[in-house]
N, C-alpha and C. Protein backbone atom coordinates (compact mmCIF):
# COMPACT_ATOMS: atom_id res chain seq x y z
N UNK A 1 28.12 22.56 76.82
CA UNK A 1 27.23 21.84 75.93
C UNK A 1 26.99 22.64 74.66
N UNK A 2 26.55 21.70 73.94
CA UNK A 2 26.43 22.60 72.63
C UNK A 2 25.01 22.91 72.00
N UNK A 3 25.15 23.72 70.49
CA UNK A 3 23.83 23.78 70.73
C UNK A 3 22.62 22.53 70.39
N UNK A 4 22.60 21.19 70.17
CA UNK A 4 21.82 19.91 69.85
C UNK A 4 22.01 19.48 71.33
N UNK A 5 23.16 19.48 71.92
CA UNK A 5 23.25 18.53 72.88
C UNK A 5 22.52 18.91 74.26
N UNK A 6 21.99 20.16 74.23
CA UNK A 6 21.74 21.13 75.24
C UNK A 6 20.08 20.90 74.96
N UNK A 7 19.49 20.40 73.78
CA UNK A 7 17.81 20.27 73.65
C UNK A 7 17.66 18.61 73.77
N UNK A 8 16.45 18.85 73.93
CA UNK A 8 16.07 17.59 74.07
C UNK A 8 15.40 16.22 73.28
N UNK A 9 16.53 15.52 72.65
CA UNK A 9 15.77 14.73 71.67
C UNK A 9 14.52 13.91 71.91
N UNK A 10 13.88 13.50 70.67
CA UNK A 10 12.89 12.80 70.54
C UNK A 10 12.79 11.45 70.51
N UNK A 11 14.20 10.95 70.51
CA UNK A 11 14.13 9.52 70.17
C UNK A 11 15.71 9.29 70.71
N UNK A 12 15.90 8.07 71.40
CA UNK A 12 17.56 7.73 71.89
C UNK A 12 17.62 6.52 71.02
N UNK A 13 18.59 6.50 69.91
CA UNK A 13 19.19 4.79 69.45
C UNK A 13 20.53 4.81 70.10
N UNK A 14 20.12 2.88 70.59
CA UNK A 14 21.43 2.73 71.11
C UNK A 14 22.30 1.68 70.31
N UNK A 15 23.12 2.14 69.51
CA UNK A 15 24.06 1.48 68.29
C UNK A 15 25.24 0.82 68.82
N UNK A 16 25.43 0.97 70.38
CA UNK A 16 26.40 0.15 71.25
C UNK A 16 26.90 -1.07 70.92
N UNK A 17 28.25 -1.69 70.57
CA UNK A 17 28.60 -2.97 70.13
C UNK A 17 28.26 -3.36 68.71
N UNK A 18 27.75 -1.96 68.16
CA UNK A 18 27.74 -2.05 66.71
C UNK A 18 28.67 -1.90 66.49
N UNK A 19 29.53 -2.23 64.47
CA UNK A 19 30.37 -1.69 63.91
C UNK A 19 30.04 -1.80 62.30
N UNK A 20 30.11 -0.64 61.53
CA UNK A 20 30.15 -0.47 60.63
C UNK A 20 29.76 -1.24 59.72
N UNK A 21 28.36 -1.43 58.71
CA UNK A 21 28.21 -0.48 58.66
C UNK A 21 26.32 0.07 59.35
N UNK A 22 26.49 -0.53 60.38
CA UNK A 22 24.80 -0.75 61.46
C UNK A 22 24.69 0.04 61.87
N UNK A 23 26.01 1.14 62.63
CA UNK A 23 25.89 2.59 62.53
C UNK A 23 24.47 3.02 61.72
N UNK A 24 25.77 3.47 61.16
CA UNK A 24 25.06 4.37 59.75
C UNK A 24 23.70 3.54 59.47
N UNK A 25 23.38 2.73 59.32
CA UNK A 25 22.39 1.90 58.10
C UNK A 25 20.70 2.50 59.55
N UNK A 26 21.07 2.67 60.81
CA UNK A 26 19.94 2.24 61.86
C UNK A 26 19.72 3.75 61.92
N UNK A 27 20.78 4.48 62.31
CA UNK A 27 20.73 5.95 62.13
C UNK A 27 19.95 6.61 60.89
N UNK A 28 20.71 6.22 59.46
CA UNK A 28 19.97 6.18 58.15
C UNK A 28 17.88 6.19 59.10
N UNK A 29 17.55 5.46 58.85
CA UNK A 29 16.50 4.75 59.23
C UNK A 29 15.71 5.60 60.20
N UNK A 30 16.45 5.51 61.29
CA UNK A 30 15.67 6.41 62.30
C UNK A 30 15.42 7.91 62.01
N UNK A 31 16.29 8.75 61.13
CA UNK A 31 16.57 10.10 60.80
C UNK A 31 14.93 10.04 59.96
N UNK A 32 15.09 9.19 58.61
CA UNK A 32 13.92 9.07 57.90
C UNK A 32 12.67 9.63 58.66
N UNK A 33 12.12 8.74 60.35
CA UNK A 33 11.38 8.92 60.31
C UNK A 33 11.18 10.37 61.68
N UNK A 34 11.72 11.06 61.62
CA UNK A 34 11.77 11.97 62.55
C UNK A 34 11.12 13.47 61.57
N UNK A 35 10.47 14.30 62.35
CA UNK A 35 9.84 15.24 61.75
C UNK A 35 10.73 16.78 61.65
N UNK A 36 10.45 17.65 60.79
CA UNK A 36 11.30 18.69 60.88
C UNK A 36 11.63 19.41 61.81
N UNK A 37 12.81 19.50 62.37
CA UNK A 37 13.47 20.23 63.55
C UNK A 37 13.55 19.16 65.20
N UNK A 38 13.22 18.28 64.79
CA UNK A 38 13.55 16.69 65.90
C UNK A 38 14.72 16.70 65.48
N UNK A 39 15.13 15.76 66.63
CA UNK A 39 16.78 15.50 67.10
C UNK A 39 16.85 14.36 67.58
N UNK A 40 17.52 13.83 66.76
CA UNK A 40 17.72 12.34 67.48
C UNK A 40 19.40 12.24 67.87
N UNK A 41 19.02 11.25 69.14
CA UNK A 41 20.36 10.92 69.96
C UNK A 41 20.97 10.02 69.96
N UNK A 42 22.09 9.37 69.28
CA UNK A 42 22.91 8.17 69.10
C UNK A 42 23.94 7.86 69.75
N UNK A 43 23.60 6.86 70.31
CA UNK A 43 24.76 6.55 71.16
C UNK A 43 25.76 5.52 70.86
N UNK A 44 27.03 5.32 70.66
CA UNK A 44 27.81 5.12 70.04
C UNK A 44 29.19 4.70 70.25
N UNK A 45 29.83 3.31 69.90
CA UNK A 45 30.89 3.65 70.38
C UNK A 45 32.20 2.68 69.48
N UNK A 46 31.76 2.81 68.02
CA UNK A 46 32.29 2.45 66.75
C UNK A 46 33.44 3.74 66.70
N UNK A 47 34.61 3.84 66.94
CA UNK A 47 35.15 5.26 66.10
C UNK A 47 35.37 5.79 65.16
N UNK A 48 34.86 4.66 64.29
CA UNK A 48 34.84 4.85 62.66
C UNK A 48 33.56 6.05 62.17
N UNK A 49 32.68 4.96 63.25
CA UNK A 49 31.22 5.59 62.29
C UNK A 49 31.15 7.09 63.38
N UNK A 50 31.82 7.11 64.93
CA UNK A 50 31.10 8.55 65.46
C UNK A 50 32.08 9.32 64.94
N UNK A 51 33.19 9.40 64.47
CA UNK A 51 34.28 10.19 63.70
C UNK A 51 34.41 10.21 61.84
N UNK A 52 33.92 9.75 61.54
CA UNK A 52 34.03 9.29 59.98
C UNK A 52 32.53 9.39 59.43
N UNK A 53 32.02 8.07 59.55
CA UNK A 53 30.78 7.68 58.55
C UNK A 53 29.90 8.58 58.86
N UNK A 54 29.10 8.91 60.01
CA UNK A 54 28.28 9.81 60.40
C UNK A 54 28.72 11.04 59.92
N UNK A 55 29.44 11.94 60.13
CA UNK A 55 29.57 13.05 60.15
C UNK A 55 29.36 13.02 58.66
N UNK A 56 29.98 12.70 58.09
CA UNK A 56 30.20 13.11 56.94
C UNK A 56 29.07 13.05 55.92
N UNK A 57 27.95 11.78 56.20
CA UNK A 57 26.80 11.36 55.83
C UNK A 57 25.72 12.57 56.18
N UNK A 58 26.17 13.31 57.78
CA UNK A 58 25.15 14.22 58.20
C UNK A 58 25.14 15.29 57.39
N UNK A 59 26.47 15.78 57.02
CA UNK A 59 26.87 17.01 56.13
C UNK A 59 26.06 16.91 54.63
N UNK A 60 26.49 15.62 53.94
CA UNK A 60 25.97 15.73 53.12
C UNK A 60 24.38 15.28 52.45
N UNK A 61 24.25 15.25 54.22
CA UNK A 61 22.26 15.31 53.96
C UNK A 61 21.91 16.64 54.21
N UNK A 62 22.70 17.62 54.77
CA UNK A 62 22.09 18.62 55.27
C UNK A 62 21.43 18.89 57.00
N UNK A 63 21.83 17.52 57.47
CA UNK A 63 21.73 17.61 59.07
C UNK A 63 22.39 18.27 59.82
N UNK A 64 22.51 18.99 60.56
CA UNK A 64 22.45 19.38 61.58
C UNK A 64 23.25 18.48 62.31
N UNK A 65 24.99 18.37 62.88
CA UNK A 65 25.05 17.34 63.36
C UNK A 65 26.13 18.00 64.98
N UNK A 66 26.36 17.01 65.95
CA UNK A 66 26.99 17.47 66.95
C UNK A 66 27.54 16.10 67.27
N UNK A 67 28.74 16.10 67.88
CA UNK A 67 29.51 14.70 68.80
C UNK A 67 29.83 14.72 70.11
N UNK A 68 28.97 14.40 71.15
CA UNK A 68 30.06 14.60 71.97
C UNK A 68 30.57 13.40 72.92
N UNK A 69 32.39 13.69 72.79
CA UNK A 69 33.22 11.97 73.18
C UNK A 69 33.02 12.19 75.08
N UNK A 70 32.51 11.11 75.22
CA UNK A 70 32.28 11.05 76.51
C UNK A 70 33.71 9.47 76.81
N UNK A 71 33.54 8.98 78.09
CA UNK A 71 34.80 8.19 78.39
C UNK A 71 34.85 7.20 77.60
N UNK A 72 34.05 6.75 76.90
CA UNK A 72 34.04 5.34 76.03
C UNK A 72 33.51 5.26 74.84
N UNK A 73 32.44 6.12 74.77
CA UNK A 73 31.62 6.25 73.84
C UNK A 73 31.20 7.80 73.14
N UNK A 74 30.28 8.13 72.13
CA UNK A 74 29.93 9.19 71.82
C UNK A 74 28.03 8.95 72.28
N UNK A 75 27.73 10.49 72.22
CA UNK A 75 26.35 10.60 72.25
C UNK A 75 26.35 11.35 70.86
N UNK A 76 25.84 11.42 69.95
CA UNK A 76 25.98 12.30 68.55
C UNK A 76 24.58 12.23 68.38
N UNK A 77 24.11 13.78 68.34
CA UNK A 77 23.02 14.44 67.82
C UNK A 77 22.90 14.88 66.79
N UNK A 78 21.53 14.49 65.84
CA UNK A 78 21.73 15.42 64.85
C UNK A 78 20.27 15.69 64.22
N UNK A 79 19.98 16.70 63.48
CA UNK A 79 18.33 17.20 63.61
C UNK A 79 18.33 17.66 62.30
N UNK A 80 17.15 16.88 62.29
CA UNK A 80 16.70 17.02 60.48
C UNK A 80 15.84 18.55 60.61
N UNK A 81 16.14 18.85 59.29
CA UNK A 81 16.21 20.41 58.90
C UNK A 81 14.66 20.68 58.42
């Protein structure tokens, strides 16, 4: 485990049977309202947005981000700074 996936978030969204771009837009949203050093847990199973849109969105907010591919889906953590 790594180090996000190993603490314990504050909030689980489940973005399941989403695709692009509800990902990102619900995630967007939920991050907003989380307090400094919370972690929220997304669950996921778009491969666009847990390989592509996310990450790259997390980087260039400055989040804190982690993926991890489980058999179908991702769980992706990521914790506002």
């Amino acid at each position: 485990m790594g180090e996000l996936s190993s603490q314990t978030p504050v909030q689980t969204l489940d973005v399941l049977g989403r695709v692009c771009p509800y990902p990102l837009v619900l995630t967007k949203k939920a991050v907003e309202k989380l307090s400094s050093g919370q972690i929220l847990k997304v669950l996921c199973d778009a491969p666009a947005s847990a390989e592509d849109t996310l990450p790259r969105w997390a980087e260039k907010q400055g989040l804190k981000f982690e993926a991890v591919k489980l058999e179908d889906k991702w769980e992706i953590y990521i914790q506002k700074p």
